[in-house]
Protein backbone atom coordinates (compact mmCIF):
# COMPACT_ATOMS: atom_id res chain seq x y z
CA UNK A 1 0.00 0.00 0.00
CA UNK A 2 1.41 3.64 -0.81
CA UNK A 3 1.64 6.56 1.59
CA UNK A 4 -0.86 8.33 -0.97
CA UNK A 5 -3.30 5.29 0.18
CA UNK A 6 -2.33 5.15 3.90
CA UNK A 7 -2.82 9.13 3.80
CA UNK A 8 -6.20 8.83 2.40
CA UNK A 9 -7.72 5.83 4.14
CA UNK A 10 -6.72 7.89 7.18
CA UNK A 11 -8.34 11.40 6.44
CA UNK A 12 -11.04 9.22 4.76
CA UNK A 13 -11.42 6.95 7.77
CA UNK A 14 -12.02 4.18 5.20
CA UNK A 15 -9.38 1.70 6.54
CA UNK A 16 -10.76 -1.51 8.00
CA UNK A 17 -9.64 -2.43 11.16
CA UNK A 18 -8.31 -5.60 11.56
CA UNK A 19 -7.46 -8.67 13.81
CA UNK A 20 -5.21 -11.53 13.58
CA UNK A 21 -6.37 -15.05 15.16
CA UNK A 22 -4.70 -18.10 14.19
CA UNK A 23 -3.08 -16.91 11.10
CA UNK A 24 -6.03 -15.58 9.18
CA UNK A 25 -6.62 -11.56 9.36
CA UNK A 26 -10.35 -10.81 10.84
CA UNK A 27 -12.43 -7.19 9.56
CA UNK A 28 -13.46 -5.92 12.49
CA UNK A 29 -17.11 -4.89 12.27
CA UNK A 30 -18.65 -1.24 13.23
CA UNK A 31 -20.11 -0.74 16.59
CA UNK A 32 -23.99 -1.18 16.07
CA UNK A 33 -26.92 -1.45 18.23
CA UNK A 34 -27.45 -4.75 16.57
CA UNK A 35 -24.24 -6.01 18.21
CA UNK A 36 -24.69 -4.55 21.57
CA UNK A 37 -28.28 -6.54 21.17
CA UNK A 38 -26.58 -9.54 20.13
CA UNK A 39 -24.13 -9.40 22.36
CA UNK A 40 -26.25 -9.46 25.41
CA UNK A 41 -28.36 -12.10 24.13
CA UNK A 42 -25.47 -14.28 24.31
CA UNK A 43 -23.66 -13.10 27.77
CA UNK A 44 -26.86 -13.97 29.19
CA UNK A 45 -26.15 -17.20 28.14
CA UNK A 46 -23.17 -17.60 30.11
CA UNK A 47 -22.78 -19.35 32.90
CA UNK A 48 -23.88 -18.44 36.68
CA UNK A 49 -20.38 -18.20 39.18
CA UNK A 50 -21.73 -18.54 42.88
CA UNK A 51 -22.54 -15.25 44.86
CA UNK A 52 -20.06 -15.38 47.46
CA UNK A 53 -16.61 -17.02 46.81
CA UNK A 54 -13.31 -16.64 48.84
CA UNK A 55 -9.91 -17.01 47.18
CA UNK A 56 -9.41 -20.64 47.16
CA UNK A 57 -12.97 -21.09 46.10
CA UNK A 58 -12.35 -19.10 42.71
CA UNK A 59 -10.52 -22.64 41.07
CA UNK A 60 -13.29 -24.88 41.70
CA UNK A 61 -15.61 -22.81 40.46
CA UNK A 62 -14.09 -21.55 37.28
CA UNK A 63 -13.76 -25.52 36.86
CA UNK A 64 -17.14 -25.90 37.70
CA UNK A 65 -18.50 -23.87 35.09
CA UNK A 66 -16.11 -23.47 32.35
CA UNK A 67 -17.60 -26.81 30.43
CA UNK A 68 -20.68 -24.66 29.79
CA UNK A 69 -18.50 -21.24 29.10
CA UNK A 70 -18.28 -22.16 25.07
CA UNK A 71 -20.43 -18.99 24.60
CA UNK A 72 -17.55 -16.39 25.24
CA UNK A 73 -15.94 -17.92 21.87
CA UNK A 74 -19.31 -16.93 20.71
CA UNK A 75 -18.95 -13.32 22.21
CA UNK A 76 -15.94 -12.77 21.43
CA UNK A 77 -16.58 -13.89 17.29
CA UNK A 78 -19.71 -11.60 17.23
CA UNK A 79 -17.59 -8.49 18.76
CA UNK A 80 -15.24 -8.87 16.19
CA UNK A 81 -17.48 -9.42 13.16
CA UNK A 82 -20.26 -7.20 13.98
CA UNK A 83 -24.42 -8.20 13.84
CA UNK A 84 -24.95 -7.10 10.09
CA UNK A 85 -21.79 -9.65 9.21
CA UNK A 86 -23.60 -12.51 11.48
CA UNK A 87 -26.80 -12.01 10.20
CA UNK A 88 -25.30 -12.08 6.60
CA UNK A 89 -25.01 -16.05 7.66
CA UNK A 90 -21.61 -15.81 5.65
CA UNK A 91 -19.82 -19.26 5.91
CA UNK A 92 -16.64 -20.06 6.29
CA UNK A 93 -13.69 -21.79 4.53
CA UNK A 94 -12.85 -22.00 0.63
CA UNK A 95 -13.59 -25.20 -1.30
CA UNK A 96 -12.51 -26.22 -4.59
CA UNK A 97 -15.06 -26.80 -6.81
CA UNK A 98 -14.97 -30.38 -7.43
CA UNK A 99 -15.66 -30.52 -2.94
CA UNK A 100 -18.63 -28.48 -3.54
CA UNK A 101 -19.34 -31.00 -6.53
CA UNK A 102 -19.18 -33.86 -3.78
CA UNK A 103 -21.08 -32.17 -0.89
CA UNK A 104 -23.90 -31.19 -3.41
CA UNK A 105 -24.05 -35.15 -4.73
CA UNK A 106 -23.79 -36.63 -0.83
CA UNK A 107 -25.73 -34.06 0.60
CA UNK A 108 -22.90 -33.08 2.86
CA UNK A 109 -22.89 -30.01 5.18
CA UNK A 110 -19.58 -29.74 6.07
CA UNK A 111 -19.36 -25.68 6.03
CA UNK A 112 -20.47 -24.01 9.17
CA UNK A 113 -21.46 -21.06 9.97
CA UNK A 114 -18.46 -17.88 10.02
CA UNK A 115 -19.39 -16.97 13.62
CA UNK A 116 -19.22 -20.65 15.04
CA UNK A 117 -16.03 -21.13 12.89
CA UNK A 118 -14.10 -18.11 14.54
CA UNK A 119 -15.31 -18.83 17.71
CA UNK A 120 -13.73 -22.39 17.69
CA UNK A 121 -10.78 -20.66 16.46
CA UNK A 122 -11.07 -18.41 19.26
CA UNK A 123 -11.18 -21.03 21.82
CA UNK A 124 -8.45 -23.09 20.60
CA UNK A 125 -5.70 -20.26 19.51
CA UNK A 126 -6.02 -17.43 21.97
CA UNK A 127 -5.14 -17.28 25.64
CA UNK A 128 -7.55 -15.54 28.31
CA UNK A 129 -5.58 -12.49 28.71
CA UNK A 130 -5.62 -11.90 24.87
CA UNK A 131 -9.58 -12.86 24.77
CA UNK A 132 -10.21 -10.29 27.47
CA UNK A 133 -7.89 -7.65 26.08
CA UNK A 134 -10.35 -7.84 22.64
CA UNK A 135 -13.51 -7.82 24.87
CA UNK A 136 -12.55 -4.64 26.86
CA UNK A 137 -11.12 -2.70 23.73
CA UNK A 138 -14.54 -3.92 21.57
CA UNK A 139 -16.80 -3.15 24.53
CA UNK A 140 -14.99 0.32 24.89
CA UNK A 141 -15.34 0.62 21.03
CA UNK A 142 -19.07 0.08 21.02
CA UNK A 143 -20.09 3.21 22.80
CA UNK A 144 -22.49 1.43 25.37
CA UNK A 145 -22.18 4.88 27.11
CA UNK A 146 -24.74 6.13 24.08
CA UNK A 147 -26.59 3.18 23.68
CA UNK A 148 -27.70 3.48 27.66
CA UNK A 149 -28.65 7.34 27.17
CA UNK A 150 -30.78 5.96 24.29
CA UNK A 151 -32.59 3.13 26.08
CA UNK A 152 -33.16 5.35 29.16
CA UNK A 153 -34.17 8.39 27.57
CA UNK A 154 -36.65 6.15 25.69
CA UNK A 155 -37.52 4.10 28.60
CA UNK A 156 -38.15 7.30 30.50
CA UNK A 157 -40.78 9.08 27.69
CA UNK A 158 -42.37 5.51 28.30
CA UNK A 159 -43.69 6.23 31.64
CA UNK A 160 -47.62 5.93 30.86
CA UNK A 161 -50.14 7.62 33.23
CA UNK A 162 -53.67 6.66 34.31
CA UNK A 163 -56.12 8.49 32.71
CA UNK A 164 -58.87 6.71 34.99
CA UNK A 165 -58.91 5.09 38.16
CA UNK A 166 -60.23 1.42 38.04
CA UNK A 167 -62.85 0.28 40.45
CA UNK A 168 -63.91 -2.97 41.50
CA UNK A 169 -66.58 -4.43 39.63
């Protein structure tokens, strides 16, 4: 890429930002309200940690419940891509022709969905710290500040009054 093209991108603000995980570079999506939807859809998902733990309680229960934590692959794949991308139900992986040829004549499903295939890639490449570094930057880069005014403000002109009192019949 030239410095003309760097230069412009920049004033522009067309350059995609992206992410590498497990070899293969990642577009990072743009912070929506879809994601911030989707997003909480599947952290409430995730697993419940008990109320009140003490220091040498915090092993056993990460133990406990990190066979049903598979979601934050999840999380973490949809922060990344973005909602319109996941909704696009883009798959993943390039096939030759003659392997589509074969799928199509055994009726063989063997390409999955993108978000499920990062997410396994997720799980298996990257190491917690690196998997919360890219939730806290994403989650700082989806301006939840903004999407709270908006649901409050909204929930707020909401408030209905009474315009009669009911009696008992």
């Amino acid at each position: 890429m030239t410095i003309e093209k760097q230069t412009a991108d920049a004033i522009l603000q067309s350059a995609k930002e992206t992410i590498e995980i497990g070899g293969q570079q990642w577009e990072i999506g743009k912070p929506t309200v879809g994601t911030i939807i989707m997003a909480s859809e599947l952290i409430s998902q995730l697993p419940k940690f008990k109320d009140e733990m003490t220091g040498k309680d915090i092993i056993p229960e990460v133990m406990r419940v990190a066979k049903d934590a598979k979601v934050i692959g999840k999380i973490v794949a949809l922060l990344i891509l973005g909602a319109k991308r996941v909704q696009e139900h883009r798959k993943s992986g390039k096939r030759s022709w003659w392997r589509c040829l074969l799928d199509l004549l055994f009726h063989r499903k063997e390409v999955r969905e993108e978000i499920d295939a990062l997410a396994d890639l997720i799980l298996k490449e990257l190491d917690p710290d690196r998997i919360f570094s890219i939730i806290s930057n994403r989650l700082g880069n989806l301006q939840l500040g903004s999407f709270f005014g908006i649901t409050t403000s909204l929930s707020q002109s909401n408030i209905l009054k009474a315009t009669k009192d009911e009696t008992d019949a």
